[in-house]
Protein backbone atom coordinates (compact mmCIF):
# COMPACT_ATOMS: atom_id res chain seq x y z
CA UNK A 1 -129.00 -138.87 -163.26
CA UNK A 2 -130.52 -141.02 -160.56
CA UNK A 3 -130.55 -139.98 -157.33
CA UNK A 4 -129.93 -142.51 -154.28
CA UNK A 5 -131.32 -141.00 -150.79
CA UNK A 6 -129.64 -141.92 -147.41
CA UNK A 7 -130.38 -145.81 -146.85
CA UNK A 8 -131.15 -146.62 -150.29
CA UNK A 9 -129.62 -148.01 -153.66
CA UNK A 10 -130.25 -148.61 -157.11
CA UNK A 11 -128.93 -150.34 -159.94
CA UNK A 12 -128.31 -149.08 -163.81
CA UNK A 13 -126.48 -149.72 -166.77
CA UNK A 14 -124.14 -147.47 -169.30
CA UNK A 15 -125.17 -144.44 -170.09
CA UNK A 16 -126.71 -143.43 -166.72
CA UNK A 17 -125.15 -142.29 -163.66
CA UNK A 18 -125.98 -142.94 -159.73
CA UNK A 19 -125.48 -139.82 -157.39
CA UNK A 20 -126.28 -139.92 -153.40
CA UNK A 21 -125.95 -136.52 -151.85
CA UNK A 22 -124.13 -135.63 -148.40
CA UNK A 23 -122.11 -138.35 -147.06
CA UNK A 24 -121.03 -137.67 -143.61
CA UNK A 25 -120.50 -140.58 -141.99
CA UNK A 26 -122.41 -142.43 -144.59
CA UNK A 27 -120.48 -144.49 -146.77
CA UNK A 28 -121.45 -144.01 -149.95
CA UNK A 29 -120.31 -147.60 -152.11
CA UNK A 30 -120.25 -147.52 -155.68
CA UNK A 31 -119.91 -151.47 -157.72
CA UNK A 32 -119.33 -151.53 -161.07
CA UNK A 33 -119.21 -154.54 -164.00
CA UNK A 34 -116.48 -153.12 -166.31
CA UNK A 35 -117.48 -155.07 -169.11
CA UNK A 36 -121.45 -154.69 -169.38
CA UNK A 37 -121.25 -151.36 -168.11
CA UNK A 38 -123.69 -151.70 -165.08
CA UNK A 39 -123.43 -149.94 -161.76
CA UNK A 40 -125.04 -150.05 -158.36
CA UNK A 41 -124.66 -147.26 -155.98
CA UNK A 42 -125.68 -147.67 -152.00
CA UNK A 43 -125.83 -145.12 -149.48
CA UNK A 44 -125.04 -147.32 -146.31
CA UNK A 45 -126.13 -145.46 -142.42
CA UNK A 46 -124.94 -147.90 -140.29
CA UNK A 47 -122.53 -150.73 -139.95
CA UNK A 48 -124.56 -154.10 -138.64
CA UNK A 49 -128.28 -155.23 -139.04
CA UNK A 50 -127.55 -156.93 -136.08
CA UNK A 51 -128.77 -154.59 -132.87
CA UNK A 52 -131.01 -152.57 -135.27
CA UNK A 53 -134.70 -151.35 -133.76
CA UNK A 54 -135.79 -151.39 -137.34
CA UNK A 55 -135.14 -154.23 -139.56
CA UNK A 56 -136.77 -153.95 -142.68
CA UNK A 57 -134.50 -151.38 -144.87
CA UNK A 58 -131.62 -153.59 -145.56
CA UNK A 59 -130.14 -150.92 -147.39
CA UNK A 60 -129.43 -149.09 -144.13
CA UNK A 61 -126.85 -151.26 -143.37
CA UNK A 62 -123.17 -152.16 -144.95
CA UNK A 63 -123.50 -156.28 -143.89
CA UNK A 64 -127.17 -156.44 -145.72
CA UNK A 65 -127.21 -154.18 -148.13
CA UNK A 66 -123.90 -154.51 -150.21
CA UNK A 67 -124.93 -158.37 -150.60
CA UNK A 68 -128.31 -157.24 -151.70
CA UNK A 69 -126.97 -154.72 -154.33
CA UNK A 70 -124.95 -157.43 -155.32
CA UNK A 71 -128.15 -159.70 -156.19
CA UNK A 72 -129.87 -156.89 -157.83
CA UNK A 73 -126.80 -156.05 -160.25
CA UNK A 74 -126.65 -159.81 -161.16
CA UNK A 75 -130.00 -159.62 -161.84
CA UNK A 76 -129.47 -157.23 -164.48
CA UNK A 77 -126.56 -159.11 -166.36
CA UNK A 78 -123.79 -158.14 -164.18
CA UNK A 79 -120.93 -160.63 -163.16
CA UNK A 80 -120.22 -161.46 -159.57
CA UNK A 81 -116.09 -162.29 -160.57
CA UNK A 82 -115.98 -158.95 -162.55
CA UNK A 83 -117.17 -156.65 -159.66
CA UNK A 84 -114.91 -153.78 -158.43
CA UNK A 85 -115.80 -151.22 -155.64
CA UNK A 86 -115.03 -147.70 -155.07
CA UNK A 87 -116.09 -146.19 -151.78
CA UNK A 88 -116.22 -142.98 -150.34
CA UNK A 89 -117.52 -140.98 -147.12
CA UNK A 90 -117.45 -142.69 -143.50
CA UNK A 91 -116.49 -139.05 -142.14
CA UNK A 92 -115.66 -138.34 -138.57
CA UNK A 93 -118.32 -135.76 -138.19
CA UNK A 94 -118.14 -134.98 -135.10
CA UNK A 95 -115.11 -134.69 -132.55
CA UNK A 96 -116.67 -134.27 -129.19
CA UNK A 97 -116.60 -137.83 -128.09
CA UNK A 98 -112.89 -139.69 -127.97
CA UNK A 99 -114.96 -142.41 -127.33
CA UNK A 100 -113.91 -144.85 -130.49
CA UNK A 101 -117.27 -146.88 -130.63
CA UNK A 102 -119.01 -143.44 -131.48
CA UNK A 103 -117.19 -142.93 -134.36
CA UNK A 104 -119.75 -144.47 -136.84
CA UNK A 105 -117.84 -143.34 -139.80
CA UNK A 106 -114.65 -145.52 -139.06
CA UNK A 107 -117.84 -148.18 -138.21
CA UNK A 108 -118.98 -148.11 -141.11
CA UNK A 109 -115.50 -147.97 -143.45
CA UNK A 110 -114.66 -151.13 -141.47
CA UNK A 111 -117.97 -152.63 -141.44
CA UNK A 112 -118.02 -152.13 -145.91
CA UNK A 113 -114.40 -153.70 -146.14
CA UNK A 114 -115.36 -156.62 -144.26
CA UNK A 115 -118.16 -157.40 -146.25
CA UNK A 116 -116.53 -156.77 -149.41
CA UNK A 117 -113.60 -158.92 -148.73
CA UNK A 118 -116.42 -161.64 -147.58
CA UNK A 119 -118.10 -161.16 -150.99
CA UNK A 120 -114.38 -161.30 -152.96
CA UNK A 121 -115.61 -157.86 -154.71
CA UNK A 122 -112.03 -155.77 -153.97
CA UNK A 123 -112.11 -152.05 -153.43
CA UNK A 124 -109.99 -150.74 -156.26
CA UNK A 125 -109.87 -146.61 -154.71
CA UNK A 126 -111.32 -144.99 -151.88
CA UNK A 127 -111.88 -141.42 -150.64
CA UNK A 128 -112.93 -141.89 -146.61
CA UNK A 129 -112.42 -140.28 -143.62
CA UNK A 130 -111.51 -137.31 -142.33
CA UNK A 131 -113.57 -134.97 -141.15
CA UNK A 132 -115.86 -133.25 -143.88
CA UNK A 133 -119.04 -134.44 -145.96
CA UNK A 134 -119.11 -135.93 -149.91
CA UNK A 135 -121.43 -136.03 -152.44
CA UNK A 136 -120.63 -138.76 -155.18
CA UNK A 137 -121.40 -139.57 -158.60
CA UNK A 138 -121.10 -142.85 -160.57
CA UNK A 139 -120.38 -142.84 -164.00
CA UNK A 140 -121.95 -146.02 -165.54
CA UNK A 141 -119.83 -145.58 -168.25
CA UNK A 142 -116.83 -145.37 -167.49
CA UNK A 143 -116.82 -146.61 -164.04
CA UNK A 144 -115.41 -143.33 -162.80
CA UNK A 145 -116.05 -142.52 -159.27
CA UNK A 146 -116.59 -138.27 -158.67
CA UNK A 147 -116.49 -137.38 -155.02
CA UNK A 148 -116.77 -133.68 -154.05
CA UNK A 149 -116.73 -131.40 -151.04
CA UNK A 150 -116.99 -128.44 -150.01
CA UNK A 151 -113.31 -128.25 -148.57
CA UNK A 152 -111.69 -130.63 -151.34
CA UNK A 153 -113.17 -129.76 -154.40
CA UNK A 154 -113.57 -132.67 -156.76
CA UNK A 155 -111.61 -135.94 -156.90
CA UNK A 156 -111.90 -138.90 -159.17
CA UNK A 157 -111.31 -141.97 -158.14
């Protein structure tokens, strides 16, 4: 099992699996190459490079770091045309602000769909939202897609 820490990635191939621990309103996005069996799993913070302080973790962010996975799985043998996605967390965490623009959880679901609809990689399931944390575990595999919580259990996706 590898283990992918907030603002981070990596990339594997079949048998392994990719696990990043509490998503809140992470968004945790799992790509996978169904025919050579290799996976990339990125735990994303925030939505845009753009406005960022700190610049030099592209893996922080979902509009530099799901192109950058996307390099390092092709890099490996995976193919661009073959990619499917499965995301998960982007929780509301907090509910004391009805202030939309401080919801970085819906941020950062939007901010991932855009740039995988830029990248023509299409999101095949999803498990975001709501209001509680995820852990997640890629299955290089078999492309399956655990997501569990505390309050849900477990769901494959």
């Amino acid at each position: 099992m590898i283990v992918i820490g907030m603002a981070d990635y990596a990339v594997t191939r079949s048998p392994e699996k990719l696990t990043t621990l509490g998503l809140g309103s992470c968004v945790g996005i799992a790509l996978y190459d169904p025919v050579t069996k290799i996976g990339g799993l990125i735990h994303i913070m925030l939505p845009t490079i753009e406005n960022a302080r700190f610049t030099d973790n592209c893996a922080k962010f979902a509009d530099s770091g799901i192109p950058y996975l996307i390099e390092q799985m092709i890099g490996i043998g995976a193919v661009r045309r073959r990619l499917v996605a499965k995301i998960a967390g982007g929780a509301k965490m907090f509910s004391f602000n009805s202030d939309a623009s401080m919801n970085i959880g819906e941020r950062n679901i939007q901010a991932t769909k855009v740039v995988l609809s830029e990248m023509k990689v299409p999101i095949i399931s999803e498990d975001v939202g709501k209001n509680y944390g995820r852990t997640v575990v890629l299955d290089t595999d078999t492309g399956v897609y655990y997501v569990k919580s505390a309050i849900k259990g477990e769901n494959v996706i």
